[in-house]
N, C-alpha and C. Protein backbone atom coordinates (compact mmCIF):
# COMPACT_ATOMS: atom_id res chain seq x y z
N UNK A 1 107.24 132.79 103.65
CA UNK A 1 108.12 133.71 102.96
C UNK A 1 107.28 134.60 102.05
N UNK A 2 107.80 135.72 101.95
CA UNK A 2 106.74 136.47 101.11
C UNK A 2 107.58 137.26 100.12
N UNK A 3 107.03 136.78 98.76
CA UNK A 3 107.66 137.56 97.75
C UNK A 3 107.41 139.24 97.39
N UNK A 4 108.68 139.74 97.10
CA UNK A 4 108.90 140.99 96.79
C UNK A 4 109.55 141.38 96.21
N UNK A 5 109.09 142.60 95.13
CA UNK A 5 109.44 143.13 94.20
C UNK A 5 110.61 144.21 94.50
N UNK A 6 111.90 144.14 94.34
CA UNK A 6 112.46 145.16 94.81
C UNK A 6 112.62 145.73 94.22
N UNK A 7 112.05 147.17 93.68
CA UNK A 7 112.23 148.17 92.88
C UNK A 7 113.40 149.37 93.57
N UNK A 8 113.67 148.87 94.68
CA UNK A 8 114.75 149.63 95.05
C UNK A 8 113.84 150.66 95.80
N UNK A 9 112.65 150.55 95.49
CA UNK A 9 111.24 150.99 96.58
C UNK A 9 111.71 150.38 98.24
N UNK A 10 111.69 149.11 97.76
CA UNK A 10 111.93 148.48 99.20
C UNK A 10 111.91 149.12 100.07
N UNK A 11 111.99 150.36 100.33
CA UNK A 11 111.92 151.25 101.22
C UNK A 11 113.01 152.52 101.23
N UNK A 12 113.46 152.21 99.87
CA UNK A 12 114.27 153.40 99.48
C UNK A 12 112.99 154.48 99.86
N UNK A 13 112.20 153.08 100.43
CA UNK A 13 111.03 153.25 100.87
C UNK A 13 110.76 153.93 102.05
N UNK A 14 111.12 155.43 101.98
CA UNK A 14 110.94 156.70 102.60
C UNK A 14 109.74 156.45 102.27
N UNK A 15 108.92 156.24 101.10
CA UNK A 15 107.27 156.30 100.95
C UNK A 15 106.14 157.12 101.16
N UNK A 16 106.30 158.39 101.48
CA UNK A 16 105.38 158.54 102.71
C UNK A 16 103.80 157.79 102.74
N UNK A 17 104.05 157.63 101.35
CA UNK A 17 101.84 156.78 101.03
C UNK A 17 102.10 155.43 101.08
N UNK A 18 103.36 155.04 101.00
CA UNK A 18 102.83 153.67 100.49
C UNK A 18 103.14 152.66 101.88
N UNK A 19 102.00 151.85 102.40
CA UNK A 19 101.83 151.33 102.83
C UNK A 19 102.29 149.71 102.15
N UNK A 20 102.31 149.70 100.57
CA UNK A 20 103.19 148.89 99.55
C UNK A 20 104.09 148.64 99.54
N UNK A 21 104.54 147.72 98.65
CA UNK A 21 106.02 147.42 98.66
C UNK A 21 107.10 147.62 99.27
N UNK A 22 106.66 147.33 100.81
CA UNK A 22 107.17 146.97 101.73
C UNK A 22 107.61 147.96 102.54
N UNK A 23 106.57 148.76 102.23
CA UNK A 23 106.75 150.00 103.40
C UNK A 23 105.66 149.74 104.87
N UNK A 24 106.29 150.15 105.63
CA UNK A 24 105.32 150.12 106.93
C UNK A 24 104.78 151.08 107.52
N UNK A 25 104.83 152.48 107.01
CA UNK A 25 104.28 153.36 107.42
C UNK A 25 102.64 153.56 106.88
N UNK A 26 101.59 153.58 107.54
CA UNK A 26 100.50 153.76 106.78
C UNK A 26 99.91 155.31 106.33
N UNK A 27 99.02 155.50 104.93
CA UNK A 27 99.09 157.22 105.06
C UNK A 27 97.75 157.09 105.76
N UNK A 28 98.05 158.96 106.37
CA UNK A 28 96.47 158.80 107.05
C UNK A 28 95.84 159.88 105.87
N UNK A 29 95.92 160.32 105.09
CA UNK A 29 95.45 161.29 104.27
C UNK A 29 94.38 160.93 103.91
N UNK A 30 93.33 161.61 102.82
CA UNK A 30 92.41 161.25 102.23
C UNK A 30 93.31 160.31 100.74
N UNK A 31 92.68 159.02 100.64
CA UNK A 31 93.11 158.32 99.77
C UNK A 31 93.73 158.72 98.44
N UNK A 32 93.12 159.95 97.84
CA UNK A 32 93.80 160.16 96.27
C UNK A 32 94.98 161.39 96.81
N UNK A 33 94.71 161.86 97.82
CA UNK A 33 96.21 162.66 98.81
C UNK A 33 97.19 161.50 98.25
N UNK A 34 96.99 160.06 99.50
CA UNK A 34 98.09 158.92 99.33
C UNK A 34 98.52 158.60 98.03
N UNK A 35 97.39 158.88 97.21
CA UNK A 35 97.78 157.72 95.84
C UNK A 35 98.73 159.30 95.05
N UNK A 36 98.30 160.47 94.90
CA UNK A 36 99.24 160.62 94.43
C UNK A 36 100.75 161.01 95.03
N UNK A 37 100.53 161.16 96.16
CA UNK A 37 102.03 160.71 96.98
C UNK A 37 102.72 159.99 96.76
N UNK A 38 102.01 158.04 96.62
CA UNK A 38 102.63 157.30 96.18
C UNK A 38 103.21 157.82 94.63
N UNK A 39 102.37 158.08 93.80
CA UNK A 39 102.86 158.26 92.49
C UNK A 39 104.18 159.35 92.01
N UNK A 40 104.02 160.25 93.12
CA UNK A 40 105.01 160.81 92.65
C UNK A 40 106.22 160.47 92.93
N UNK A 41 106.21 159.72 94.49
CA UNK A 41 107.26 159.03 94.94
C UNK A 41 107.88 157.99 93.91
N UNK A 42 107.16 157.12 93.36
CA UNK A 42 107.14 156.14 92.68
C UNK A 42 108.56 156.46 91.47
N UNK A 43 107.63 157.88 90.86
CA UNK A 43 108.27 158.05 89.49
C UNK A 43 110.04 158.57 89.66
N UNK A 44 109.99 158.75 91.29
CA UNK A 44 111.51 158.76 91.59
C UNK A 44 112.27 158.20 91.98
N UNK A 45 111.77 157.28 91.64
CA UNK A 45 112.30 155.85 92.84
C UNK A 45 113.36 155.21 91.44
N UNK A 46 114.14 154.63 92.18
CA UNK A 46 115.01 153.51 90.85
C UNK A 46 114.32 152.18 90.96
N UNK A 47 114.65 151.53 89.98
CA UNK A 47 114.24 150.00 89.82
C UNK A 47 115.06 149.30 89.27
N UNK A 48 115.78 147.77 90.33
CA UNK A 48 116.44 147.25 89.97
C UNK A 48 116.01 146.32 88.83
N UNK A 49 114.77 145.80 89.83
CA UNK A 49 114.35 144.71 88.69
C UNK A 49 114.39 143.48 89.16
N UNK A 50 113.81 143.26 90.48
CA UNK A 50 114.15 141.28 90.72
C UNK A 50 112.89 141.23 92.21
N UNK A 51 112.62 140.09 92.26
CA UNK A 51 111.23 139.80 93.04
C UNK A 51 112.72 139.01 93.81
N UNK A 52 112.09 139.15 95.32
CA UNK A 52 112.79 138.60 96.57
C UNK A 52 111.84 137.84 97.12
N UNK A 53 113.08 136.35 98.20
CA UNK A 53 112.20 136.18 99.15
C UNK A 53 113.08 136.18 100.37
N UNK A 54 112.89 136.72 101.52
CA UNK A 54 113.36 136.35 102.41
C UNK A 54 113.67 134.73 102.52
N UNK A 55 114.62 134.78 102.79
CA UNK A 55 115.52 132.67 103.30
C UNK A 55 114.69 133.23 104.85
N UNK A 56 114.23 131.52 104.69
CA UNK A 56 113.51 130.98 106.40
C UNK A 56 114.88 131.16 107.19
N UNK A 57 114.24 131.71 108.20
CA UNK A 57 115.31 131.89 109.96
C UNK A 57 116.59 132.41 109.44
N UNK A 58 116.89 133.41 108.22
CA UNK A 58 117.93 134.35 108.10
C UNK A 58 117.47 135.64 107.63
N UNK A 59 118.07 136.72 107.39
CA UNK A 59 118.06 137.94 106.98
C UNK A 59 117.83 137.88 105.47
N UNK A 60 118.39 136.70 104.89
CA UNK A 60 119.10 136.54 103.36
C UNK A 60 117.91 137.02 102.59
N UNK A 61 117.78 138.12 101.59
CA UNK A 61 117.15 138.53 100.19
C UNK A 61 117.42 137.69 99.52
N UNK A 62 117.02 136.23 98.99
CA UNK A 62 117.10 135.80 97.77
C UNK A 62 116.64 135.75 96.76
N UNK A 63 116.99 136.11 95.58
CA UNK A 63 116.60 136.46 94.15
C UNK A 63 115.75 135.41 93.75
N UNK A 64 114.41 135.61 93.72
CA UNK A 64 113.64 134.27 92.77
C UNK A 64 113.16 134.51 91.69
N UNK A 65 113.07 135.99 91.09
CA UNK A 65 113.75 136.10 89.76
C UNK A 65 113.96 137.40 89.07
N UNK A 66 114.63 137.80 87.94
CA UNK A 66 115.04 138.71 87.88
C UNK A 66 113.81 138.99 85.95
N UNK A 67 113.61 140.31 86.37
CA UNK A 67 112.81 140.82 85.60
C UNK A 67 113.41 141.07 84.44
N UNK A 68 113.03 140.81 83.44
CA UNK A 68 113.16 140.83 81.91
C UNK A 68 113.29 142.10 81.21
N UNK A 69 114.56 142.60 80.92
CA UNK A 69 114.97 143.80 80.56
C UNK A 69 115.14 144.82 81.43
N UNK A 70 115.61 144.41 82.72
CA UNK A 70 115.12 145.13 83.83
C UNK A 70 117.19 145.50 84.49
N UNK A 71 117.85 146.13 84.89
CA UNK A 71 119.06 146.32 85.20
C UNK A 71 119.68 145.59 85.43
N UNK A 72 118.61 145.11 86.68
CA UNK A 72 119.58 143.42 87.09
C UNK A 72 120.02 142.42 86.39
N UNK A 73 119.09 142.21 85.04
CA UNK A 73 119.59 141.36 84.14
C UNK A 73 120.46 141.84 83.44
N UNK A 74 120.54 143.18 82.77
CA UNK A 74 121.42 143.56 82.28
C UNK A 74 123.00 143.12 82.79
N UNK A 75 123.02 143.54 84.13
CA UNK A 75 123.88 143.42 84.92
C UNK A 75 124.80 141.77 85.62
N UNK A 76 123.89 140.62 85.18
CA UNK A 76 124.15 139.82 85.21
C UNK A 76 123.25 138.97 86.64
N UNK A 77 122.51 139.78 87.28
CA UNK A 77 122.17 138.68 88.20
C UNK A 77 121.19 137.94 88.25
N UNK A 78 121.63 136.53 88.82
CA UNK A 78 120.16 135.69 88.26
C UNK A 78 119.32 135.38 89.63
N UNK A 79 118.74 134.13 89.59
CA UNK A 79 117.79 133.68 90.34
C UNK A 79 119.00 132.92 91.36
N UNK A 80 118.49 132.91 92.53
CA UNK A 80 119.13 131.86 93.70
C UNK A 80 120.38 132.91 94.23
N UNK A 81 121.04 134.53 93.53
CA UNK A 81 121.83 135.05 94.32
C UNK A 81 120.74 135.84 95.67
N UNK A 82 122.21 136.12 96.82
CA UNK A 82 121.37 136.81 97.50
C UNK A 82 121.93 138.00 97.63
N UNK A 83 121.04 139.05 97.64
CA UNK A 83 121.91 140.41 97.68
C UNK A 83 121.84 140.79 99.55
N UNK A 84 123.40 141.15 99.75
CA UNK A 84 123.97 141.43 100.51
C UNK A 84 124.14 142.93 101.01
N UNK A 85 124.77 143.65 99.92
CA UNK A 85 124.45 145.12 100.34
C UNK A 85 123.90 145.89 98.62
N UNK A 86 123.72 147.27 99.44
CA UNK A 86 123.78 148.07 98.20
C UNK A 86 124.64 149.58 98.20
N UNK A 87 126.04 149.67 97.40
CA UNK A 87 127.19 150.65 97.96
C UNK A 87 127.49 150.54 99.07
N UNK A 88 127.63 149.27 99.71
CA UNK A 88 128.19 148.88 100.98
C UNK A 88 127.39 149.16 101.90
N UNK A 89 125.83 149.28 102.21
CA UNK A 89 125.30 149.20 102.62
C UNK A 89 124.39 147.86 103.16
N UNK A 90 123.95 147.12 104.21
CA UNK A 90 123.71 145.72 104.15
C UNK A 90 122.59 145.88 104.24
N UNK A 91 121.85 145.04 103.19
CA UNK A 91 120.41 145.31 103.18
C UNK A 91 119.55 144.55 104.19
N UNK A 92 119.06 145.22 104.65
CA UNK A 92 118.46 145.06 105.98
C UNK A 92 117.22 146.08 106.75
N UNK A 93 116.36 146.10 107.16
CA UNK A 93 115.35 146.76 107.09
C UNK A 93 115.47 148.33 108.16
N UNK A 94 116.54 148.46 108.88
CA UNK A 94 117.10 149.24 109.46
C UNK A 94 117.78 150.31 108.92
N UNK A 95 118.12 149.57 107.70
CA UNK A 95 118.86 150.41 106.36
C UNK A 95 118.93 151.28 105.34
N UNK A 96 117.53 150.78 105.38
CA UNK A 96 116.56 151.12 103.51
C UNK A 96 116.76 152.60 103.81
N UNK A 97 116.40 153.50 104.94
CA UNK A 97 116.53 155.23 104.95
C UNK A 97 117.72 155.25 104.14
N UNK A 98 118.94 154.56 105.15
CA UNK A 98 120.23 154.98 104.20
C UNK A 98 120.36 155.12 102.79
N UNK A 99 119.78 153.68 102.39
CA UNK A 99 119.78 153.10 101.10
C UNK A 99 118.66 154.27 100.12
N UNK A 100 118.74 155.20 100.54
CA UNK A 100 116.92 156.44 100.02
C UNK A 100 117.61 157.51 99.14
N UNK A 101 119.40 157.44 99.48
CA UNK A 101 120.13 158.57 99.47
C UNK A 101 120.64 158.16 97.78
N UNK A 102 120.58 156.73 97.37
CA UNK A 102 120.47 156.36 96.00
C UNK A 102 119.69 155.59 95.14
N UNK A 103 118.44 156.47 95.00
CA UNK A 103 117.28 155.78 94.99
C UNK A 103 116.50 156.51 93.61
N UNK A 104 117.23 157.41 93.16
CA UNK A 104 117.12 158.12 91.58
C UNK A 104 117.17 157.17 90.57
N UNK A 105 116.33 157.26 89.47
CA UNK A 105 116.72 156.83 88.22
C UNK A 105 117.55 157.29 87.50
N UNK A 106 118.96 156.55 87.20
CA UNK A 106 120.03 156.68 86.71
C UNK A 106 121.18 156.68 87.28
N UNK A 107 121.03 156.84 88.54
CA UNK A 107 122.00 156.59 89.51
C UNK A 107 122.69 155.35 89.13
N UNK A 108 124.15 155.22 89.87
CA UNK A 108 124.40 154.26 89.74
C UNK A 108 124.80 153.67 90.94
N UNK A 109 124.88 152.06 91.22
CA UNK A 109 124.94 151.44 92.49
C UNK A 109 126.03 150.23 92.10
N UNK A 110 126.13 149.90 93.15
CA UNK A 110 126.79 148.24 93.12
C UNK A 110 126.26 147.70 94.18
N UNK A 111 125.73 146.43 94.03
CA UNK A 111 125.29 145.60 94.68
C UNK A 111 125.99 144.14 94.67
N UNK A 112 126.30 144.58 95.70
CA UNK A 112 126.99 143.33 96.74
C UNK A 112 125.98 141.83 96.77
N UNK A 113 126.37 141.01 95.72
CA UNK A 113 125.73 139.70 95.83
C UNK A 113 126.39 138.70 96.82
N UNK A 114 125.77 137.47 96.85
CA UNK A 114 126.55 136.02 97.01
C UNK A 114 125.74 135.19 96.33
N UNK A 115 127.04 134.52 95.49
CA UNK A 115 126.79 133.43 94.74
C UNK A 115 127.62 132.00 95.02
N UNK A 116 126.93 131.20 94.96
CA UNK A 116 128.10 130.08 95.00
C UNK A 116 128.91 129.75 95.89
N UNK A 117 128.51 130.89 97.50
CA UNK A 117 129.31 131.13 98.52
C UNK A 117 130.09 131.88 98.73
N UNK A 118 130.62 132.32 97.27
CA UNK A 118 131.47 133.47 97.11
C UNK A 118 130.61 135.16 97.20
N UNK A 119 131.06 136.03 97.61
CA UNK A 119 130.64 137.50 97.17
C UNK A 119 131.58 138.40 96.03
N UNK A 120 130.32 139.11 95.35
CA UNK A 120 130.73 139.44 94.34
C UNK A 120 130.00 140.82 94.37
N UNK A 121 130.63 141.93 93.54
CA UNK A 121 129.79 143.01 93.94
C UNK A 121 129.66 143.63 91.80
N UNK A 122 128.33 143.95 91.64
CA UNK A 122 127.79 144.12 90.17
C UNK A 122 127.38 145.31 90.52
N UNK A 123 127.99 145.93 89.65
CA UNK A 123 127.35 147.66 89.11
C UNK A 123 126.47 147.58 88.60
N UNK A 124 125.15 148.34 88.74
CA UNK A 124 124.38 148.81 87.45
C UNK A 124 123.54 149.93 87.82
N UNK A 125 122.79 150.37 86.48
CA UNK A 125 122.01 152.16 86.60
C UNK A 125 120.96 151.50 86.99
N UNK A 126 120.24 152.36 88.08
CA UNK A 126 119.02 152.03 88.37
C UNK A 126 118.16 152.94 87.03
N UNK A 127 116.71 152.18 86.62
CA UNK A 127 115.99 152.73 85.62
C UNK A 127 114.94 153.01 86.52
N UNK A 128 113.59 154.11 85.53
CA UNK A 128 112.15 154.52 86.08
C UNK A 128 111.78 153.60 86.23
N UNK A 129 110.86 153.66 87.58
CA UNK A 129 110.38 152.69 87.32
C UNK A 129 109.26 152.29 86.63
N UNK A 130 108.73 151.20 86.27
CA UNK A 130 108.08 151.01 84.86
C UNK A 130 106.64 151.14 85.62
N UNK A 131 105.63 151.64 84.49
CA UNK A 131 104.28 152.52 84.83
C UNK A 131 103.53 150.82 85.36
N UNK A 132 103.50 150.01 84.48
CA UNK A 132 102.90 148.48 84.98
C UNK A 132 102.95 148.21 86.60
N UNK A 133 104.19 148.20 86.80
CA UNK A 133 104.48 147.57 88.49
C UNK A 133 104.04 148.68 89.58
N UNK A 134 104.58 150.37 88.78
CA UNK A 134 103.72 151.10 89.56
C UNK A 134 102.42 151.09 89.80
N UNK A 135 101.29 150.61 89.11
CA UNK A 135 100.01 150.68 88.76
C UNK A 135 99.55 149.41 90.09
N UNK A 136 100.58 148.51 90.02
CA UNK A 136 100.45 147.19 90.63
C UNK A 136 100.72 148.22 91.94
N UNK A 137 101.62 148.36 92.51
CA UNK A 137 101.62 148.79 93.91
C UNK A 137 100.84 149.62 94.32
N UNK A 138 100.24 150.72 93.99
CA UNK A 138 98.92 151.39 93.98
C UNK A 138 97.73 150.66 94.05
N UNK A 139 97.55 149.58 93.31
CA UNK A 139 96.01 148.82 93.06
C UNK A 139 96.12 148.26 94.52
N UNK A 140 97.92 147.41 94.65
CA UNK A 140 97.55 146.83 96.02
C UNK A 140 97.44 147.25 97.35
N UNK A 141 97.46 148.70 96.99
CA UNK A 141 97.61 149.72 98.65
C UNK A 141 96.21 150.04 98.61
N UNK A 142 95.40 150.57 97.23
CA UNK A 142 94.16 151.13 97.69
C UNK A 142 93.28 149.07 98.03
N UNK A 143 93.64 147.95 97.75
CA UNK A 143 92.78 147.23 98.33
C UNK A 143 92.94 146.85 99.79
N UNK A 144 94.30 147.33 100.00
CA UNK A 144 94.65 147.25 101.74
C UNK A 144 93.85 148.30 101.92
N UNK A 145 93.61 148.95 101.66
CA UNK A 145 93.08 150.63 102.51
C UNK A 145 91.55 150.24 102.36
N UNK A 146 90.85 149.40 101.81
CA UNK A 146 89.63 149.06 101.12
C UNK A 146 89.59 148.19 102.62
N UNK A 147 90.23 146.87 102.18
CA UNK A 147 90.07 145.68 103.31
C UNK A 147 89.94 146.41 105.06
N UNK A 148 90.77 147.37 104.66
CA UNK A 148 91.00 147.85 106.30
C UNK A 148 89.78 148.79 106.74
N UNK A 149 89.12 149.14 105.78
CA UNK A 149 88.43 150.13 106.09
C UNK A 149 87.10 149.13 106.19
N UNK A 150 86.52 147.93 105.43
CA UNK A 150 85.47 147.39 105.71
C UNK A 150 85.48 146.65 106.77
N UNK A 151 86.85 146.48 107.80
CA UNK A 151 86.91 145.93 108.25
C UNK A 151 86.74 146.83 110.09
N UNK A 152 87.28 147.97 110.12
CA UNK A 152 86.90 148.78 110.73
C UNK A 152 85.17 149.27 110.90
N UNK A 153 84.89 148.77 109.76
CA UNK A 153 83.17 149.38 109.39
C UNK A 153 82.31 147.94 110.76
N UNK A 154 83.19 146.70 110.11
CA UNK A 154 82.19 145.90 110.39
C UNK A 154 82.35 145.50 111.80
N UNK A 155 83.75 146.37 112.55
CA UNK A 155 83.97 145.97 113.89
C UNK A 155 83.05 147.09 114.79
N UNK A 156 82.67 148.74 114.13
CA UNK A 156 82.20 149.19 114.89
C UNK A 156 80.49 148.61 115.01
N UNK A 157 80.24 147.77 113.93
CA UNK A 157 78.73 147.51 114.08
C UNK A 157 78.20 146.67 115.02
């Protein structure tokens, strides 16, 4: 299972640079092209505020925890919900384009949880996202672009 930060990046994560936070497109640009692509993308992106993990052999986003002063808490959601949609959208990786169309800071969303078995759906404003986590998704794209590139070096030798 692999944890992730959903800044509402997730692939609200159109991306075009980021090969990060869970985008799959890679850039081919010259690297500070990508990085400030990513950055500008970044600073428009919303942020909910909660690290995910995919549930083994389901679709399920489950919350393993929710960031500290971050919407989601505001908003009430904790650790162990799983988010289901976002404005009736089901989050799902087929989706995230859709999900791109509310992906502003300040916007507002509802997100469709399950808790307890029950579903429940919580409003809240997406915020900027914060310069720290951006800094983090950048550091970890230019060491993918690093790894990939020494690794290309050492296959043509």
């Amino acid at each position: 299972m692999r944890n992730t930060v959903l800044p509402l990046t997730l692939a609200l994560l159109a991306l075009p640079a980021v090969a990060s936070a869970g985008h799959d497109e890679e850039c081919t640009a010259e690297l500070q092209t990508c990085i400030d692509s990513m950055v500008a993308e970044l600073k428009s992106t919303g942020f909910i505020g909660v690290e995910l993990d995919e549930k083994k052999g389901t679709k399920d986003l489950v919350v393993t925890k929710v960031v500290t002063g971050a919407p989601a808490e505001a908003a009430g959601i904790k650790d162990g919900d799983v988010l289901l949609a976002l404005n009736g959208i089901p989050f799902d990786k087929k989706n995230w384009k859709k999900m791109a169309e509310v992906k502003k800071p300040g916007a507002e969303v509802t997100c469709t949880i399950k808790r307890g078995g029950a579903s429940k759906n919580i409003k809240l404003t997406l915020a900027p996202m914060p310069a720290d986590l951006m800094a983090k998704y950048i550091g970890e794209y230019v060491m993918r672009r690093m790894k990939h590139r020494d690794e290309q070096t050492a296959s043509n030798d």
